[in-house]
N, C-alpha and C. Protein backbone atom coordinates (compact mmCIF):
# COMPACT_ATOMS: atom_id res chain seq x y z
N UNK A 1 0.84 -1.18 0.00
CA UNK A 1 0.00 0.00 0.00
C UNK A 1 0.89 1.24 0.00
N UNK A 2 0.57 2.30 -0.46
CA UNK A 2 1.37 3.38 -0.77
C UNK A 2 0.64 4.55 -0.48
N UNK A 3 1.17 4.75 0.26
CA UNK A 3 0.61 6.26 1.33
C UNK A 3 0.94 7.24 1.20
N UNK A 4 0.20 8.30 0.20
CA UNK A 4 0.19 10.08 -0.02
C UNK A 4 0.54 10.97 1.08
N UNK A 5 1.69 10.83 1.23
CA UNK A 5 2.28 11.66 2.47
C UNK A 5 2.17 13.22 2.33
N UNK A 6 1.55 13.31 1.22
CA UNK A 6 1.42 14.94 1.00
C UNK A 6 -0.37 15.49 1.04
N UNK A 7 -1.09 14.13 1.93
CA UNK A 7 -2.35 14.10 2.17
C UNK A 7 -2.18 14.25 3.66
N UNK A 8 -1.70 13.85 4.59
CA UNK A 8 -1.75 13.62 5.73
C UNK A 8 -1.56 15.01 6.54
N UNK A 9 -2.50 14.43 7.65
CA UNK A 9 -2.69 15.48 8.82
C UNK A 9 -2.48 15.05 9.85
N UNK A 10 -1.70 16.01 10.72
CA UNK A 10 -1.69 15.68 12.12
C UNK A 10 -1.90 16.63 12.81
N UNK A 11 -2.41 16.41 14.00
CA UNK A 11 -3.07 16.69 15.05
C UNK A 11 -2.95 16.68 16.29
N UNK A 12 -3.65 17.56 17.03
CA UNK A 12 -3.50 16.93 18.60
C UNK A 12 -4.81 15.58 18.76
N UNK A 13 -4.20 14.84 19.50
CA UNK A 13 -5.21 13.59 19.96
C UNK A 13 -5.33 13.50 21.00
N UNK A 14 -5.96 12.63 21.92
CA UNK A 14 -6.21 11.82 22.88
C UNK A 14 -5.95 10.41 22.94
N UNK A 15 -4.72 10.11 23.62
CA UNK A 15 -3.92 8.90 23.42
C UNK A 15 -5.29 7.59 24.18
N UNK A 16 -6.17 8.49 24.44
CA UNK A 16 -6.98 7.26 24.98
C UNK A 16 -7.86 7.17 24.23
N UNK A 17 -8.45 7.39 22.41
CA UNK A 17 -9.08 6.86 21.73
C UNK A 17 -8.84 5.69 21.21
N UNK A 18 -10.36 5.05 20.93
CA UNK A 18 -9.89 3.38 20.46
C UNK A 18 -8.81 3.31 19.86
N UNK A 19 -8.78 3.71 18.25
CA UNK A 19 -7.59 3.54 17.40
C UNK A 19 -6.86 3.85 17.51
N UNK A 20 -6.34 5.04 18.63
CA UNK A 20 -5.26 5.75 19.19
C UNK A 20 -4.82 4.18 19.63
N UNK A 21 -5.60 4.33 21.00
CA UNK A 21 -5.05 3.41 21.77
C UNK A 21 -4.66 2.07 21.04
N UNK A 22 -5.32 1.32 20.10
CA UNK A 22 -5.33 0.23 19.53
C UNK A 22 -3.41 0.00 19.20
N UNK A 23 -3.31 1.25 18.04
CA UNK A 23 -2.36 1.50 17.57
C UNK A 23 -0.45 1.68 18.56
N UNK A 24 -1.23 2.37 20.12
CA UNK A 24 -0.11 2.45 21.19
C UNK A 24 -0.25 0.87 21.63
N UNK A 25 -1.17 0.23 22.02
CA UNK A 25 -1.19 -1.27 22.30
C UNK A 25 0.08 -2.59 21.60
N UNK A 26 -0.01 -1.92 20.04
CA UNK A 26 0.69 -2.44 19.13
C UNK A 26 2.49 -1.98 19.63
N UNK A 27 2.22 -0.62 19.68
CA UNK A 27 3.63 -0.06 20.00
C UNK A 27 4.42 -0.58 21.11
N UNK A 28 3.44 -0.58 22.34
CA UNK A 28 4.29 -1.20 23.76
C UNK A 28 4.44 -2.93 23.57
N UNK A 29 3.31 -3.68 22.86
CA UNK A 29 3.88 -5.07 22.28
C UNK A 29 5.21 -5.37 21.88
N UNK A 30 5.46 -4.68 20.62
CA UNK A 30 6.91 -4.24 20.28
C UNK A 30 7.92 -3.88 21.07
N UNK A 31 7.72 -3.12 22.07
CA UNK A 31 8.87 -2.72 23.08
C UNK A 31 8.96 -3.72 24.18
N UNK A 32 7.67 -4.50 24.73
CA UNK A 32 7.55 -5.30 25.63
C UNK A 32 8.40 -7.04 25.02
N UNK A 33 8.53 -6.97 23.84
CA UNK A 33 8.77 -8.21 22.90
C UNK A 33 10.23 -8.04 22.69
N UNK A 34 10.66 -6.65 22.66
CA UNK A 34 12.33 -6.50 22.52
C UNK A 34 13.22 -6.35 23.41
N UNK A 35 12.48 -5.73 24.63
CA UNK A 35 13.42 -4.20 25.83
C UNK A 35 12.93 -5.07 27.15
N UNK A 36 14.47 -5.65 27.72
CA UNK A 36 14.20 -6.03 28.81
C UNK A 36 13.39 -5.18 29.56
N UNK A 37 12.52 -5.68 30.55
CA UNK A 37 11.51 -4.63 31.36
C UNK A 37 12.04 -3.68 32.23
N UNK A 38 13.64 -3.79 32.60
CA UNK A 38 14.12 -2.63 33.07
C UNK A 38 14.59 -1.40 32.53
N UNK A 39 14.20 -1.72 31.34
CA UNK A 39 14.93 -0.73 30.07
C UNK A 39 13.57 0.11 29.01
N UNK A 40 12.59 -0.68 30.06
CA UNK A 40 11.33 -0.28 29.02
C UNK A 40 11.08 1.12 29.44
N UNK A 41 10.48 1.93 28.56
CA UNK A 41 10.23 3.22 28.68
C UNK A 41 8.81 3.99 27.84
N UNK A 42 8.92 2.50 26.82
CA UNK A 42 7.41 3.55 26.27
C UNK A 42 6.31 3.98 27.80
N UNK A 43 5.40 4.29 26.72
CA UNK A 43 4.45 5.29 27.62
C UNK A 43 2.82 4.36 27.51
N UNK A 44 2.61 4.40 27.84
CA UNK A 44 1.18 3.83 27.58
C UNK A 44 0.01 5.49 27.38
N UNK A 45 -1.34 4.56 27.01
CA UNK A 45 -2.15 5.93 26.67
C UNK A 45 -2.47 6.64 28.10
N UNK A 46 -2.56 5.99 29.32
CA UNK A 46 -3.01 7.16 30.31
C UNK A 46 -1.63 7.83 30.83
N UNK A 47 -0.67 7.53 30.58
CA UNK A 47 0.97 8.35 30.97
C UNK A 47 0.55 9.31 29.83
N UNK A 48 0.48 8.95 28.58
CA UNK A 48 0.37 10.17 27.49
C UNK A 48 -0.42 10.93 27.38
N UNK A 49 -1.49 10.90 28.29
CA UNK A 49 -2.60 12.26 28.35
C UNK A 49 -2.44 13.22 29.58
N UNK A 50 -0.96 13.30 30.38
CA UNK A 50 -0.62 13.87 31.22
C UNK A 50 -0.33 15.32 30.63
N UNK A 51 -0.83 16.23 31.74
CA UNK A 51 -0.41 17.71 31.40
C UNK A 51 0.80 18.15 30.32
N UNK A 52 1.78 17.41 30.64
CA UNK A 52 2.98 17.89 30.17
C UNK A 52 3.21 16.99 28.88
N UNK A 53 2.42 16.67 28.65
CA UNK A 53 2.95 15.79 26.72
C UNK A 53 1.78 16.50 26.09
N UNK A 54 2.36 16.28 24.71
CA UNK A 54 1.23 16.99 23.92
C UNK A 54 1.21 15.53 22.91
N UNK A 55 0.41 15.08 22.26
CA UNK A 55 0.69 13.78 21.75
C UNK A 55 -0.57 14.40 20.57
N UNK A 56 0.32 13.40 19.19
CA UNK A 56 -0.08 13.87 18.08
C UNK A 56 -0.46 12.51 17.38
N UNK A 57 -1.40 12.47 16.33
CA UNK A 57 -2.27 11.44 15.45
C UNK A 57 -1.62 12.09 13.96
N UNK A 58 -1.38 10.93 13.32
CA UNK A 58 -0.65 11.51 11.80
C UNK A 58 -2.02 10.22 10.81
N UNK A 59 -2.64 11.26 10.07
CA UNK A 59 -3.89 10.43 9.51
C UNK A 59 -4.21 11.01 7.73
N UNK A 60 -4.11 9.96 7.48
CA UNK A 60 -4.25 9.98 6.40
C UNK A 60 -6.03 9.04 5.19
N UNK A 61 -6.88 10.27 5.02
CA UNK A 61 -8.15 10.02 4.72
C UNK A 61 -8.72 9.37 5.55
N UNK A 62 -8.47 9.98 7.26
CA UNK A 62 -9.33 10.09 8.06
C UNK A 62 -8.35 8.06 8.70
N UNK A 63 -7.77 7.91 8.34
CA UNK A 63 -7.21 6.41 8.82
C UNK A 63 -6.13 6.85 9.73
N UNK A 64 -5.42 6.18 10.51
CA UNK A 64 -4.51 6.80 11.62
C UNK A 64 -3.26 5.69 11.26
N UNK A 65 -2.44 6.54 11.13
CA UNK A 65 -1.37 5.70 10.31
C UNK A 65 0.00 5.73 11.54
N UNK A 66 0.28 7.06 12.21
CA UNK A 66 1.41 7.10 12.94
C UNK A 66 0.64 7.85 14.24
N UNK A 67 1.60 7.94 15.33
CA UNK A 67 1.57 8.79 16.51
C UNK A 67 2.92 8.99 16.84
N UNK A 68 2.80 10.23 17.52
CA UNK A 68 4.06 10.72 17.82
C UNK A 68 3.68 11.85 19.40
N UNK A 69 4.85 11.97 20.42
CA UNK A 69 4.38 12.96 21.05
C UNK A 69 5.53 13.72 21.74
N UNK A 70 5.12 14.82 22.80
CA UNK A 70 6.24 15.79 23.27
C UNK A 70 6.39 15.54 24.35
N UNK A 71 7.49 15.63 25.35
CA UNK A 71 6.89 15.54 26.61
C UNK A 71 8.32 16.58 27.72
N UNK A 72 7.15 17.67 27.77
CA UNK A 72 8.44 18.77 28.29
C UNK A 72 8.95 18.22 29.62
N UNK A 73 10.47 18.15 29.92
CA UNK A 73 11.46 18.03 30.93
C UNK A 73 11.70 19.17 31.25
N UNK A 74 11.72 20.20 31.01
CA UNK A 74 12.22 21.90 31.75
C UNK A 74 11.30 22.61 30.12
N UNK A 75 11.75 23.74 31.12
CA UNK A 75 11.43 25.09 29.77
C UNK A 75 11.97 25.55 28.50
N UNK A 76 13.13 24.54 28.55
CA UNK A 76 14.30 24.36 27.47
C UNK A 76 13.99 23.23 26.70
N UNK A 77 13.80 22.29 27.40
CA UNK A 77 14.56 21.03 26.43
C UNK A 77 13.10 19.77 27.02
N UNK A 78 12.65 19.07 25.93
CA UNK A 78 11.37 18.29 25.45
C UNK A 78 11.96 17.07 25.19
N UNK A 79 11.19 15.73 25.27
CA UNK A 79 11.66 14.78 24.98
C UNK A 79 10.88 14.22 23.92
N UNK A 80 10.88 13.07 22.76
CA UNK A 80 10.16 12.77 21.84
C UNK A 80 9.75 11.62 22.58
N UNK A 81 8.30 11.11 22.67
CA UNK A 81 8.20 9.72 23.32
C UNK A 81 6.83 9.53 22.12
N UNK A 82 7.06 8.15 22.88
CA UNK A 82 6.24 7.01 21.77
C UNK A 82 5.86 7.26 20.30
N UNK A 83 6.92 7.82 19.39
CA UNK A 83 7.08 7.31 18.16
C UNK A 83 6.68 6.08 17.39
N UNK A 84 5.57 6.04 16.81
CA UNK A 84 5.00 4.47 16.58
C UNK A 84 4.37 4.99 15.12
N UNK A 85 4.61 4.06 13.94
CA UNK A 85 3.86 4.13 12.22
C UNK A 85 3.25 3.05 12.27
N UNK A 86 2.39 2.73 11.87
CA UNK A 86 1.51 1.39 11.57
C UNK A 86 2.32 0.57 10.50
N UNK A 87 2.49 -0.45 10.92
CA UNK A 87 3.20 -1.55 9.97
C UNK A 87 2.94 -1.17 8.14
N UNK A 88 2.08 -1.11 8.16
CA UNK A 88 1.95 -1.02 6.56
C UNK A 88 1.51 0.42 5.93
N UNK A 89 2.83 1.26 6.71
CA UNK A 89 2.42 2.53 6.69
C UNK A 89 4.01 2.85 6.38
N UNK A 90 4.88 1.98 6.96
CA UNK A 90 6.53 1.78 6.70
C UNK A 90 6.78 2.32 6.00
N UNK A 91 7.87 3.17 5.67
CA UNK A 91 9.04 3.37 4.41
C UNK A 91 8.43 4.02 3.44
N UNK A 92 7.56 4.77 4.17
CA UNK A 92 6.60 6.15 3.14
C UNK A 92 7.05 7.36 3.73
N UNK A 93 7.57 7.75 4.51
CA UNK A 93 7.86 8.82 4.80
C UNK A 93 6.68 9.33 5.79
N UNK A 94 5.95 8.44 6.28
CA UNK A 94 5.13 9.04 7.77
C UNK A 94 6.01 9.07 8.93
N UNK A 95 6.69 8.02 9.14
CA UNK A 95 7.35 8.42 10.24
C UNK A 95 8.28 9.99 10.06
N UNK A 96 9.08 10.01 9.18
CA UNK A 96 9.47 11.23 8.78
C UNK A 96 9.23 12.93 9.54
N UNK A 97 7.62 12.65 8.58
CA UNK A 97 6.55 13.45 8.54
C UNK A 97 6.00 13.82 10.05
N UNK A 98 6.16 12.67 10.87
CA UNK A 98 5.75 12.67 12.24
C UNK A 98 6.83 13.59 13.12
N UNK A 99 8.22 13.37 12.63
CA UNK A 99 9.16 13.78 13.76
C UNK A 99 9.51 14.98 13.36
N UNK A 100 9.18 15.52 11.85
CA UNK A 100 9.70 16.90 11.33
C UNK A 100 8.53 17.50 12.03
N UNK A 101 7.41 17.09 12.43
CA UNK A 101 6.23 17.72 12.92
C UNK A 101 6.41 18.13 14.77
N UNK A 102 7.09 17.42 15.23
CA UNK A 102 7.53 17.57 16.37
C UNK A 102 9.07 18.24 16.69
N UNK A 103 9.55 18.43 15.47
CA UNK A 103 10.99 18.94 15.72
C UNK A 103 10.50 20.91 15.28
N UNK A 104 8.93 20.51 14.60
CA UNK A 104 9.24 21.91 14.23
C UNK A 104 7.92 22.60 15.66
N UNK A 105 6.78 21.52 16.01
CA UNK A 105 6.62 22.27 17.73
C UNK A 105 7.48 22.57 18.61
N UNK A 106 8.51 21.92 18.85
CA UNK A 106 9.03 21.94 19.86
C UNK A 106 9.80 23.16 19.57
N UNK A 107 10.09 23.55 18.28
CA UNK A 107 10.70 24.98 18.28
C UNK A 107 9.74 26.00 18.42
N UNK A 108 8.62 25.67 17.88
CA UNK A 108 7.05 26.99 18.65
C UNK A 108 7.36 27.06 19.83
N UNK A 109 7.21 25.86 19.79
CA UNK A 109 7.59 25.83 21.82
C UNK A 109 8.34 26.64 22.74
N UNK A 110 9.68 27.00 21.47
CA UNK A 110 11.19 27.74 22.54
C UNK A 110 11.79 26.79 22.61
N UNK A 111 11.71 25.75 22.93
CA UNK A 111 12.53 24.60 23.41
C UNK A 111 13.98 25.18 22.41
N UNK A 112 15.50 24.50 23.42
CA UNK A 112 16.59 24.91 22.51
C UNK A 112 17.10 23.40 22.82
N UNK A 113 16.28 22.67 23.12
CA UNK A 113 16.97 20.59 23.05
C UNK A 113 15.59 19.90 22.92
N UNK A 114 15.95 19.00 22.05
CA UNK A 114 14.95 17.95 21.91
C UNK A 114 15.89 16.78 21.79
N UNK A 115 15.68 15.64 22.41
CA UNK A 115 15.97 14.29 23.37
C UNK A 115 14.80 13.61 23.05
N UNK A 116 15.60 11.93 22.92
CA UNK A 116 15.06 10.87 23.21
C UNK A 116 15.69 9.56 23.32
N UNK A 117 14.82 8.43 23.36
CA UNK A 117 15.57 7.57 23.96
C UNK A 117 14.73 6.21 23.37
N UNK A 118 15.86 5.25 21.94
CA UNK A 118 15.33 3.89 21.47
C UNK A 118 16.06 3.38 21.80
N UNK A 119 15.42 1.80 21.48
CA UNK A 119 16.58 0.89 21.71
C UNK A 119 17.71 0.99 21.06
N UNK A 120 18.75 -0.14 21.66
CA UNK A 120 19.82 -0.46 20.94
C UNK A 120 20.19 -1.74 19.97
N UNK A 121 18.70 -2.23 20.17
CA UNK A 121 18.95 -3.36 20.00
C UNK A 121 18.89 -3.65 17.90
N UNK A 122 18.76 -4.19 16.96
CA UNK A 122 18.84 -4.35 15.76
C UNK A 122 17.54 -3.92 15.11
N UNK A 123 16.33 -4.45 15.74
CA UNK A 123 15.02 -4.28 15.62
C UNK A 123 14.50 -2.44 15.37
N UNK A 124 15.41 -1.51 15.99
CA UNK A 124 15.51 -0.29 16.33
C UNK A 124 16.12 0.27 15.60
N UNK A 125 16.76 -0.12 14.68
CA UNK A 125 18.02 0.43 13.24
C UNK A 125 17.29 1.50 12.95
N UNK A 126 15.86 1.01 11.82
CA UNK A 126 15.18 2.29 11.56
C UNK A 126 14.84 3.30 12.21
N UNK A 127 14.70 2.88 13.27
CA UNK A 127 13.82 4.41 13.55
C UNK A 127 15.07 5.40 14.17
N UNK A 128 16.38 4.46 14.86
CA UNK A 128 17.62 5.49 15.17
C UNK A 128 17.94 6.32 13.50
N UNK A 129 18.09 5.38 12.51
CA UNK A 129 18.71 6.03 11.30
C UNK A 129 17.77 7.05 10.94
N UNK A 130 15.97 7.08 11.14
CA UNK A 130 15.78 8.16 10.83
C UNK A 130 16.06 9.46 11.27
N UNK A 131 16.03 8.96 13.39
CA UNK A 131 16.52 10.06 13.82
C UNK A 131 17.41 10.46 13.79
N UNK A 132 19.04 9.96 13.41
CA UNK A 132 20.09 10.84 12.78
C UNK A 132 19.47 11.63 11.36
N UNK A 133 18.27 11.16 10.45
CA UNK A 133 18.86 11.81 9.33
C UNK A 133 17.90 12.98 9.41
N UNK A 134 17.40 13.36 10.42
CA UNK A 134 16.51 14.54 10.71
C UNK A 134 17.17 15.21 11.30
N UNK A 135 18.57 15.17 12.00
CA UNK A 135 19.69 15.84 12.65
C UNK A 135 19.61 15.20 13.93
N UNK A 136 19.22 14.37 14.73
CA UNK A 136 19.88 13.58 16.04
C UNK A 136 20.96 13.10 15.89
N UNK A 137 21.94 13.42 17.16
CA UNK A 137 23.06 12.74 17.26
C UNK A 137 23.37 11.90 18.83
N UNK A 138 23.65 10.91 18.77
CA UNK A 138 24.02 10.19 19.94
C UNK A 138 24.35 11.41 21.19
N UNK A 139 23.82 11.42 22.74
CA UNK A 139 24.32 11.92 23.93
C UNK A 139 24.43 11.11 24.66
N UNK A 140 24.27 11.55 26.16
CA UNK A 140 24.42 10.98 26.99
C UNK A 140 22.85 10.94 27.73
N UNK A 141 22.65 10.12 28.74
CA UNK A 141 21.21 9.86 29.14
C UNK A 141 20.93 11.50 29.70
N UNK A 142 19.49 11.62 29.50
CA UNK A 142 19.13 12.91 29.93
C UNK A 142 18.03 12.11 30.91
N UNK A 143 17.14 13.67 31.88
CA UNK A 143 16.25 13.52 32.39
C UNK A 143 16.59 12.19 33.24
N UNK A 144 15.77 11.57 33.69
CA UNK A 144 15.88 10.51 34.71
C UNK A 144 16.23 9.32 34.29
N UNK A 145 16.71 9.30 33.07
CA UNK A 145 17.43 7.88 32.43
C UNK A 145 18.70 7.85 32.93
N UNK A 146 18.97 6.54 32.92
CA UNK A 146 20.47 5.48 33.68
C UNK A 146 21.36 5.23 32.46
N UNK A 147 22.37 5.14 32.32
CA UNK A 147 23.11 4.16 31.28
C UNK A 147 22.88 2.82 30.92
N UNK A 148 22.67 2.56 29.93
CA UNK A 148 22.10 1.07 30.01
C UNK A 148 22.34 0.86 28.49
N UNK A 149 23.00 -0.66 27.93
CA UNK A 149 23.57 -0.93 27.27
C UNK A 149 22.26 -1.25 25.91
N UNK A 150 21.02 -1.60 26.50
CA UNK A 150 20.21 -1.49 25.71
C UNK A 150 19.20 -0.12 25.12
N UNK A 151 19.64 0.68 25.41
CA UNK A 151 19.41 1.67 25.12
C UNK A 151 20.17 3.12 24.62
N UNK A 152 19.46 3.73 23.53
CA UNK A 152 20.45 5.23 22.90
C UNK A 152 19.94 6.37 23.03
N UNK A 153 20.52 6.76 23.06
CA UNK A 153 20.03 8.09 24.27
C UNK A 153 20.70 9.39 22.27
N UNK A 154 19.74 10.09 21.96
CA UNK A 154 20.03 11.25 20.63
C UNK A 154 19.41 12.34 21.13
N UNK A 155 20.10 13.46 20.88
CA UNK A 155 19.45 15.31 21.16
C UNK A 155 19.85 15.90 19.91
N UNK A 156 18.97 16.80 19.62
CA UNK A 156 18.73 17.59 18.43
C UNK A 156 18.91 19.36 18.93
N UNK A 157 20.25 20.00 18.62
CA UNK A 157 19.59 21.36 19.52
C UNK A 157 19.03 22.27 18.26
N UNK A 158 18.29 22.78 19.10
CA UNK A 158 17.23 23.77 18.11
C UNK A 158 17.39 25.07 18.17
N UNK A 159 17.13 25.42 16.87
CA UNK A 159 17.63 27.26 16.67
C UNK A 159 16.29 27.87 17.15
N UNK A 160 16.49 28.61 17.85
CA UNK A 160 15.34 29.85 18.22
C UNK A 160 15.17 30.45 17.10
């Protein structure tokens, strides 16, 4: 299937709608199936409707293809959490579309760092290589993350 990425809208959502949720269900499967449980970090939908995330729906003719969201650590610097495309939504440029959409709030925002944190493991290739090719580069753990061998810690700093 081949997905008109120059159709799609995103939005603010509510991580606790069915297909929202359906779609995050799928996402923490994936992380729960790869990321030892001390290393796990996705978010589930009632963590993502907390004050401080703003969480976004990427939909295309009304179908919900990706989610993506913000989740401010200080007045500076935002973290990207639960990054998730629907399987057969892959290698179209939604995920893309999702994180240029959050790299360019988080500069509405002010924010002058944007941070996050995938695995390390092989399963995780894509979505690190996209976030280098949007400008992430490897740091060190931010916010309340540990060092941990299964996990990569990338920050993006942002021009005001």
């Amino acid at each position: 299937m081949s997905v008109p990425r120059a159709h799609a809208e995103i939005s603010i959502a509510d991580p606790r709608a069915g297909d929202v949720r359906r779609l995050l269900e799928r996402h923490l499967a994936f992380a729960h199936s790869q990321v030892p449980a001390q290393d796990r970090h996705a978010l589930g939908a009632d963590a993502l409707a907390d004050p401080d995330v703003e969480f976004y729906a990427l939909r295309v003719g009304g179908e919900l293809l990706a989610v993506g969201a913000l989740r401010k650590l200080d007045d500076e610097h935002a973290e990207v959490k639960s990054m998730h495309t629907a399987e057969h939504a892959r290698r179209q440029g939604i995920g893309r579309a999702m994180i240029e959409h959050l790299i360019a709030v988080a500069r509405e925002r002010g924010y002058r760092r944007l941070s996050l944190e995938t695995g390390a493991m092989e399963e995780f290739a894509p979505a690190r290589s996209l976030y280098a090719a949007v400008g992430f580069t490897p740091c060190e753990p931010f916010g309340d993350y540990s060092p941990s061998r299964n996990s990569i810690f990338m920050t993006l700093a942002l021009d005001r």
